[in-house]
C-alpha atoms as a PDB file:
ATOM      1  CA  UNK A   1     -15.508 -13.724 -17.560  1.00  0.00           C
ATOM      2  CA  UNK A   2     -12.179 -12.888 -19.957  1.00  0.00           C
ATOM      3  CA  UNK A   3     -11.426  -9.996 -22.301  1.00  0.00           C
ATOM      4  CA  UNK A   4     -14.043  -9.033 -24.606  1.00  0.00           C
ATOM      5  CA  UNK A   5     -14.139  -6.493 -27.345  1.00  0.00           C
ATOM      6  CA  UNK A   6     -16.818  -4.801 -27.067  1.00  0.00           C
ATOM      7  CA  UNK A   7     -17.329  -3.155 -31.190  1.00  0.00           C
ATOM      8  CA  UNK A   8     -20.026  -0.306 -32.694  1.00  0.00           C
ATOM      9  CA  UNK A   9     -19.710   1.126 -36.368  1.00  0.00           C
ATOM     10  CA  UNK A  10     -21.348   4.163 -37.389  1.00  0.00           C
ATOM     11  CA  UNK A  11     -21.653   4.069 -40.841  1.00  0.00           C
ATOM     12  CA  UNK A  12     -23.484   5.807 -44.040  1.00  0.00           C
ATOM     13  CA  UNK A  13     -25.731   2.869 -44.355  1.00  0.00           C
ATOM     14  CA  UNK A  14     -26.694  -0.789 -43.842  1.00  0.00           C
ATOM     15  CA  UNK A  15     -24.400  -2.583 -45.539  1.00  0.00           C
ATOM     16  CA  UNK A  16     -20.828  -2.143 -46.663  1.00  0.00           C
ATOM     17  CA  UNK A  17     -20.025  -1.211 -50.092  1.00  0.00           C
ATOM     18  CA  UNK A  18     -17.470   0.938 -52.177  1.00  0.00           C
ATOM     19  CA  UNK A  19     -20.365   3.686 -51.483  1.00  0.00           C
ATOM     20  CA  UNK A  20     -21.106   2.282 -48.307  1.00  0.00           C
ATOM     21  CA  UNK A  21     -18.422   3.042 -45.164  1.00  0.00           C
ATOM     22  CA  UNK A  22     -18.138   3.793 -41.833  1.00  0.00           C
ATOM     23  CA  UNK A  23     -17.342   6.765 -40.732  1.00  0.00           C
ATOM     24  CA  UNK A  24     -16.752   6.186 -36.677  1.00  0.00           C
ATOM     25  CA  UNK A  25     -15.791   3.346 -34.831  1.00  0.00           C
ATOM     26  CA  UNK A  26     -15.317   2.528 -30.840  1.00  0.00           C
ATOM     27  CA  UNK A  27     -14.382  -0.818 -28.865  1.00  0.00           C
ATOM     28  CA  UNK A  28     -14.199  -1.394 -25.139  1.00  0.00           C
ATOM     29  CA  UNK A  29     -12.148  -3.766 -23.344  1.00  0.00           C
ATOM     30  CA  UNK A  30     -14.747  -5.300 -21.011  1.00  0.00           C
ATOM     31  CA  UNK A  31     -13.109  -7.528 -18.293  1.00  0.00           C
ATOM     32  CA  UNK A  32     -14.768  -8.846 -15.265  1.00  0.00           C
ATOM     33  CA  UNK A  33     -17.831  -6.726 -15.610  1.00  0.00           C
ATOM     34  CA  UNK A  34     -15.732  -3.301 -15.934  1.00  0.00           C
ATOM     35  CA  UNK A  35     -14.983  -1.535 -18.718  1.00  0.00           C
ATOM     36  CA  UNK A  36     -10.874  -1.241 -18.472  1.00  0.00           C
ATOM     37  CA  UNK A  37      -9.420   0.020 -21.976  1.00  0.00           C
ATOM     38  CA  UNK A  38     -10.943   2.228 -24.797  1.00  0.00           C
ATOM     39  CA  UNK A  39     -10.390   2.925 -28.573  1.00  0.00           C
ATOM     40  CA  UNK A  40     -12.505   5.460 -30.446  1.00  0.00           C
ATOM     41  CA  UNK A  41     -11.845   7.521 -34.041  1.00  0.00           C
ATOM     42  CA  UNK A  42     -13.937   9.036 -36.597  1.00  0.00           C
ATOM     43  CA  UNK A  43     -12.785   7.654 -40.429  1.00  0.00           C
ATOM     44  CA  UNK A  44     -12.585   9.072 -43.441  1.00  0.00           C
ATOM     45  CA  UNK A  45     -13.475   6.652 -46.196  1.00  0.00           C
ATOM     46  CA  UNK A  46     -13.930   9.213 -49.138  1.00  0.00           C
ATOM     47  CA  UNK A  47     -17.662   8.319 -49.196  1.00  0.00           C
ATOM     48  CA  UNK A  48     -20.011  11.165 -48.528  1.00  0.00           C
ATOM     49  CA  UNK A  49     -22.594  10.817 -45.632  1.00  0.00           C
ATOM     50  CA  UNK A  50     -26.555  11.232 -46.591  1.00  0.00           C
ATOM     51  CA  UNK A  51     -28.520  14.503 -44.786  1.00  0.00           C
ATOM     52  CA  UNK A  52     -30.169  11.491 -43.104  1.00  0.00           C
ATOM     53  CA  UNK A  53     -27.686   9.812 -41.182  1.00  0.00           C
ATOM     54  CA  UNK A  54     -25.745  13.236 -40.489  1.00  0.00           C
ATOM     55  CA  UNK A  55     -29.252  13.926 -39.041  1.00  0.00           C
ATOM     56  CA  UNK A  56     -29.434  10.379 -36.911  1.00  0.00           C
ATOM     57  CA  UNK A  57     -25.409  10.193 -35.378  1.00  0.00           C
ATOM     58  CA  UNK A  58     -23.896  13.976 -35.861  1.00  0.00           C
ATOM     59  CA  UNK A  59     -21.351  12.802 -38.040  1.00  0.00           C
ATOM     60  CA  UNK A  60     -21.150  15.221 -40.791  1.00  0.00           C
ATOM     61  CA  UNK A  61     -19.094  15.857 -43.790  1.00  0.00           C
ATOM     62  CA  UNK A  62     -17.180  18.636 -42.517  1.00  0.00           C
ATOM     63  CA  UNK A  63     -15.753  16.265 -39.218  1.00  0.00           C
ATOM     64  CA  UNK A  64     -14.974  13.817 -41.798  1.00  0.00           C
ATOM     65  CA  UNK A  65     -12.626  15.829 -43.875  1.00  0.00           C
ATOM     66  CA  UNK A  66     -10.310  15.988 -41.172  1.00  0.00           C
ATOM     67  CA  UNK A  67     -10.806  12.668 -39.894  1.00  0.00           C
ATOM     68  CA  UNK A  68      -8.244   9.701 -40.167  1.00  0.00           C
ATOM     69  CA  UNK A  69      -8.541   7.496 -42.964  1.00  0.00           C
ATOM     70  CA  UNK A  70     -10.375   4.097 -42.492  1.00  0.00           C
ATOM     71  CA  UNK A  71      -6.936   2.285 -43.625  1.00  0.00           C
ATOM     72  CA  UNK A  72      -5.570   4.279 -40.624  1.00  0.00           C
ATOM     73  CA  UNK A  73      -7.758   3.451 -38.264  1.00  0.00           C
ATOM     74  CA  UNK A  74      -8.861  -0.176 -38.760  1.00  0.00           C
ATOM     75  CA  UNK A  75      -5.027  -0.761 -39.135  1.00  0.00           C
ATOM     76  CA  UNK A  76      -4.922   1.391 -35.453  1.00  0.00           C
ATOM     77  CA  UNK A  77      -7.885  -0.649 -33.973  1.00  0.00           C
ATOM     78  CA  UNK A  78      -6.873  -4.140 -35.675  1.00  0.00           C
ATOM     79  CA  UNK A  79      -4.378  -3.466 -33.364  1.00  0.00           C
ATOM     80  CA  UNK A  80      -6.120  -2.654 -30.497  1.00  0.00           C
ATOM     81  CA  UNK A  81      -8.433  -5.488 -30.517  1.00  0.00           C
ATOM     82  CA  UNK A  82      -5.892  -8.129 -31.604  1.00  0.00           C
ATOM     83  CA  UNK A  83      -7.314 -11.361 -30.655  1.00  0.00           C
ATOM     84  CA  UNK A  84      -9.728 -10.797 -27.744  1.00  0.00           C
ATOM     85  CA  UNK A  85     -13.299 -12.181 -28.346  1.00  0.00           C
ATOM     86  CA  UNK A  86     -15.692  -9.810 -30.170  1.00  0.00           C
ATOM     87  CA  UNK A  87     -19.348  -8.962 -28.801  1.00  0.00           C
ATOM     88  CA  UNK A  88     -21.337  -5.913 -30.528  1.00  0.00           C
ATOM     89  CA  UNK A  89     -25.299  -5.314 -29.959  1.00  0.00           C
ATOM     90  CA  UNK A  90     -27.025  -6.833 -33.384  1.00  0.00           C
ATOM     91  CA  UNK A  91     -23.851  -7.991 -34.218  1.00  0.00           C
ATOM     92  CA  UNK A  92     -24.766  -9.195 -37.909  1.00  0.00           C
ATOM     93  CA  UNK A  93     -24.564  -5.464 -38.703  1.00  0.00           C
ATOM     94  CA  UNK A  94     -20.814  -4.392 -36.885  1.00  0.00           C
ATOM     95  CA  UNK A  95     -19.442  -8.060 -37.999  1.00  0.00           C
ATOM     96  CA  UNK A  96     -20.428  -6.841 -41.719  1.00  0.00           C
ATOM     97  CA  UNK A  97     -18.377  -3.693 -41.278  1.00  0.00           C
ATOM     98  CA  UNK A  98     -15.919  -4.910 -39.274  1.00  0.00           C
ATOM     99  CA  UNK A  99     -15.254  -7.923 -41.802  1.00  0.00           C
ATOM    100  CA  UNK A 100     -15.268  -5.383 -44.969  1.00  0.00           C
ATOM    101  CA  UNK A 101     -13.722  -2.808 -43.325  1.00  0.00           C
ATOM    102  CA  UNK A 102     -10.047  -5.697 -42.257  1.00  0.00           C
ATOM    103  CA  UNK A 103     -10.648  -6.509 -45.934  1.00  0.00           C
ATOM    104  CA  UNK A 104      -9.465  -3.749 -47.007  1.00  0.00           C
ATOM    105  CA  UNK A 105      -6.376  -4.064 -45.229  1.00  0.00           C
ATOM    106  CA  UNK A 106      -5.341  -7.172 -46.206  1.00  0.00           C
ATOM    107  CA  UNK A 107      -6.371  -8.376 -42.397  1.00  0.00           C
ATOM    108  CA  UNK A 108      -8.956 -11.566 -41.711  1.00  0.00           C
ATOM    109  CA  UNK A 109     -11.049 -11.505 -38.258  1.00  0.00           C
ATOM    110  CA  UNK A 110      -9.391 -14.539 -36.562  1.00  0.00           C
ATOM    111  CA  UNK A 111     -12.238 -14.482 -33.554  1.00  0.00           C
ATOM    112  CA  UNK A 112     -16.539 -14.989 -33.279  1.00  0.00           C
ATOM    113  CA  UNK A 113     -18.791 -12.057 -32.594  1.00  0.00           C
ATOM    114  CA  UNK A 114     -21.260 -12.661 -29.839  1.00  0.00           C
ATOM    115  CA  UNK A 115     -24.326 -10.937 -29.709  1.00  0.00           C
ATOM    116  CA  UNK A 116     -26.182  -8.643 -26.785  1.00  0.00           C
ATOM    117  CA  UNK A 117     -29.395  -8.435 -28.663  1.00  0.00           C
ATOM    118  CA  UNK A 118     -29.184 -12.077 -29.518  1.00  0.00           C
ATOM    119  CA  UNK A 119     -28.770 -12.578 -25.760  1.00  0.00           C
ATOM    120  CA  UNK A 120     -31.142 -10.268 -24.230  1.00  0.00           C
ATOM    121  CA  UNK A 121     -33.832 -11.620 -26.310  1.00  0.00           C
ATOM    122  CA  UNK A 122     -33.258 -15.020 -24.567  1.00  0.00           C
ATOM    123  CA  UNK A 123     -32.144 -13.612 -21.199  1.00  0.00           C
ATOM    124  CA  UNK A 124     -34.866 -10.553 -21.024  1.00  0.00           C
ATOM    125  CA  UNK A 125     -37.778 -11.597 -22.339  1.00  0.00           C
ATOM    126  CA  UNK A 126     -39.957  -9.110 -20.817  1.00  0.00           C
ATOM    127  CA  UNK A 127     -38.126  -5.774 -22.142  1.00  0.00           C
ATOM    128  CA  UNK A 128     -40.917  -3.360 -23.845  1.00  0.00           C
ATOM    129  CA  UNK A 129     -38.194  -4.309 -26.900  1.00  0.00           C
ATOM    130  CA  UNK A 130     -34.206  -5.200 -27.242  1.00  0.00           C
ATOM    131  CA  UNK A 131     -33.312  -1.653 -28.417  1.00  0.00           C
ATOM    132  CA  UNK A 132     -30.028  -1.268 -26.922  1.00  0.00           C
ATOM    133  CA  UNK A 133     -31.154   2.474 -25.198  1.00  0.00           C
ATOM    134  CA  UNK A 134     -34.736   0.586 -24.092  1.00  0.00           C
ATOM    135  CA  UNK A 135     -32.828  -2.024 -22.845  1.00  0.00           C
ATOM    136  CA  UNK A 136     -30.318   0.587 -20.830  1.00  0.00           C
ATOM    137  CA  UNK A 137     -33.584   2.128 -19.292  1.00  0.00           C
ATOM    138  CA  UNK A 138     -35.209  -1.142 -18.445  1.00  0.00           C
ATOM    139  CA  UNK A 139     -32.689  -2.711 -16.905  1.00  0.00           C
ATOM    140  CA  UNK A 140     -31.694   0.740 -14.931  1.00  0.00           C
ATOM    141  CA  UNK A 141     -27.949   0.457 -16.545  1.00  0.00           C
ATOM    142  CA  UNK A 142     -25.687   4.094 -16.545  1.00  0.00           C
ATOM    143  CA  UNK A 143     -26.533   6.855 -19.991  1.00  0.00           C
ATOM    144  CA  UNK A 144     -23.605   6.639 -21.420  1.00  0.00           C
ATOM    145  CA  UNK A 145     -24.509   9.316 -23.936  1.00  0.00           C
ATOM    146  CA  UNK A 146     -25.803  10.281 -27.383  1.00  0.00           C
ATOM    147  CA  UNK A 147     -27.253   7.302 -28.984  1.00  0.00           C
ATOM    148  CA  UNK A 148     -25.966   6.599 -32.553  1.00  0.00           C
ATOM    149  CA  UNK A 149     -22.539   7.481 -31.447  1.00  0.00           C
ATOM    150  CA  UNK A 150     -19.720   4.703 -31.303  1.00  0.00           C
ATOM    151  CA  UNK A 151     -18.275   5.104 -28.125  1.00  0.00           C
ATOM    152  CA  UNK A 152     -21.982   5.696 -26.297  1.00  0.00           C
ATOM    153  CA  UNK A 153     -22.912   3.049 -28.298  1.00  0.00           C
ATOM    154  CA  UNK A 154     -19.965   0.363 -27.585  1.00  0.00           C
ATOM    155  CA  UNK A 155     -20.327   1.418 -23.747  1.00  0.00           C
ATOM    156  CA  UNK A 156     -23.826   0.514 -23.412  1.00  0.00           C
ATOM    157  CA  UNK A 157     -23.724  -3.002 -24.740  1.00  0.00           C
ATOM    158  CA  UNK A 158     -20.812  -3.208 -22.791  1.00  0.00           C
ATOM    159  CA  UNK A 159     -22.663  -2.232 -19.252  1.00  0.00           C
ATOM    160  CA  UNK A 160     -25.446  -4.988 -21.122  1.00  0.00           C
ATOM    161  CA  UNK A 161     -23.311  -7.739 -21.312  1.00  0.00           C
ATOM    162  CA  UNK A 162     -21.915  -6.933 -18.090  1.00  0.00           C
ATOM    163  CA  UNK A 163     -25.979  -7.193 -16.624  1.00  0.00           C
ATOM    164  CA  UNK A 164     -26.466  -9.981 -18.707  1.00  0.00           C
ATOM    165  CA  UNK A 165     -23.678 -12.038 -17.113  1.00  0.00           C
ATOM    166  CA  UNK A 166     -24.723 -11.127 -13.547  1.00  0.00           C
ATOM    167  CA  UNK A 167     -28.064 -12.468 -14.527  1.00  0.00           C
ATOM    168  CA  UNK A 168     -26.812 -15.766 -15.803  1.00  0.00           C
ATOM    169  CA  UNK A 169     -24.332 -15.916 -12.505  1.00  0.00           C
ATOM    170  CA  UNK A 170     -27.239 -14.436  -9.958  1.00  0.00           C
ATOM    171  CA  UNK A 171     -30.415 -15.857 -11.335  1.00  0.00           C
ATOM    172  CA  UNK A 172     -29.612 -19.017 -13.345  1.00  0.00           C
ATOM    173  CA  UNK A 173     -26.991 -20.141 -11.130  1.00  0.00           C
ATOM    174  CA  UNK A 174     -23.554 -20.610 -13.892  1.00  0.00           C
ATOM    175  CA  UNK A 175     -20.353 -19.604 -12.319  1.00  0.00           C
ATOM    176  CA  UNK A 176     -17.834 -20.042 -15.042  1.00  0.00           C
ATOM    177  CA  UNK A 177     -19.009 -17.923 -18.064  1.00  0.00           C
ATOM    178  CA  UNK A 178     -17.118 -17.642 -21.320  1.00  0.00           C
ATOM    179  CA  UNK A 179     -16.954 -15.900 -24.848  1.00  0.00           C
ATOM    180  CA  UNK A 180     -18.138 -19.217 -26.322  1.00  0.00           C
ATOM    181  CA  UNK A 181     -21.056 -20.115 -23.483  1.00  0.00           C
ATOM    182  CA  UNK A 182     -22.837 -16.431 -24.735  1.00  0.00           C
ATOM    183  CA  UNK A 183     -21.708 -17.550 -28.477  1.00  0.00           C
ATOM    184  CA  UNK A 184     -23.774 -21.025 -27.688  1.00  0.00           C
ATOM    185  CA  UNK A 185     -26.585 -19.158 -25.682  1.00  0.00           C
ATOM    186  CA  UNK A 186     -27.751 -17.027 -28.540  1.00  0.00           C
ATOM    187  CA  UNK A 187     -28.315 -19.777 -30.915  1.00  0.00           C
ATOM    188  CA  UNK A 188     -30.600 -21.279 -28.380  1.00  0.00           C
ATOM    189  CA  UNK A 189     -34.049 -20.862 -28.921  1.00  0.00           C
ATOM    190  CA  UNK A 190     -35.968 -18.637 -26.337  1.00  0.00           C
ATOM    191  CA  UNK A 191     -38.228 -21.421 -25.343  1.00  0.00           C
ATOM    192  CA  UNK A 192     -35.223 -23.595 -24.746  1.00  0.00           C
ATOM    193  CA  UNK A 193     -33.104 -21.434 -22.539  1.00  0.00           C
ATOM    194  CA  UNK A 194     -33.930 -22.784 -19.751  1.00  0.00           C
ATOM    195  CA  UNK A 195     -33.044 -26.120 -20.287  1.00  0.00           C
ATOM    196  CA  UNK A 196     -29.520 -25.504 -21.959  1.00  0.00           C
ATOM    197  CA  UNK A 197     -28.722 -23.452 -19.358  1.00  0.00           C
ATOM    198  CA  UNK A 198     -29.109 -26.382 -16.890  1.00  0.00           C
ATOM    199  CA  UNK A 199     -27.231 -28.003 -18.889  1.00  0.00           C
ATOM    200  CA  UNK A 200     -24.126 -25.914 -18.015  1.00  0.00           C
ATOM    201  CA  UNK A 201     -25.201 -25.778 -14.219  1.00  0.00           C
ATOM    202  CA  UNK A 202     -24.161 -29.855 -14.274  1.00  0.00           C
ATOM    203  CA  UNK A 203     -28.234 -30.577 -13.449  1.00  0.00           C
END
């Protein structure tokens, strides 16, 4: 499978605003099932992060103060990232930030986000639930750390996507996969999967 970006935002809420920012970010260069480059930073946006969240990631205000600033680092990790396909786990919620935070900078995302949730809904339909740390246990993948922290975060959907693609290779039979067959597969509906994914096996 090529280069993907493998994204997670923490942030001081669910959607970006003027008083709405992240405040940590961390990608992974996933290529050919391994994990290969990495990018992580804290950001300072000037917004202040609720007792709540400080509480949930271990982000506070005090780490912030001496953090980058998000021009900084989205300018750093712009960079980074350049062109390679994006993936994050719920990826509605990263492609939010993500798209707010290039605003900012003057920079447009020139790539599609594909989504582990999206997939492992489709592709693991038995999980207890497609939590991304439930979905570590279940599928016996490596801790990569404290949840609700970017770079533990970006790793585990990056050792999910790296399952998930062994699944569609081992147990549905695809050898070429691509950025744009998961894009397709997580539009497909569950009951369907099946079927579109013979589809690609030439049956």
């Amino acid at each position: 499978m090529e280069r993907i970006a493998v994204i997670d935002f923490e942030t001081t809420g669910i959607s970006p605003s003027s008083s709405c920012r992240a405040t940590e970010i961390a990608v992974v260069i996933l290529e050919q099932g391994r994990i290969v480059e990495r990018y992580q930073s804290l950001m300072n946006a000037g917004v202040r992060v609720p007792a709540f969240i400080e509480q949930l990631t271990g982000i506070s205000n005090a780490m912030l103060r001496t953090a980058p600033s998000a021009e900084q680092v989205m300018n750093e990790v712009n960079e980074f990232v350049g062109i390679t396909p994006l993936l994050a786990h719920n990826a509605a919620f990263d492609q939010k930030f993500w798209d707010y935070e290039l605003g900012r900078i003057k920079r447009t995302r020139l790539q599609n986000f594909a989504c582990s949730l999206l997939l492992a809904r489709r592709l693991m339909p038995t999980a207890p639930n497609h939590k991304l740390g439930t979905l570590t246990t279940f599928a016996s993948l490596p801790d990569t750390g404290k949840a609700h922290r970017a770079m533990a975060d970006a790793e585990m959907a990056a050792n999910l996507t790296a399952h998930l693609a062994q699944e569609l290779r081992q147990k549905h039979g695809l050898r070429e996969l691509s950025h744009d067959l998961l894009c397709s597969l997580q539009k497909v509906p569950a009951a369907k999967i099946n079927e579109h994914l013979k589809r690609h096996r030439g049956f």
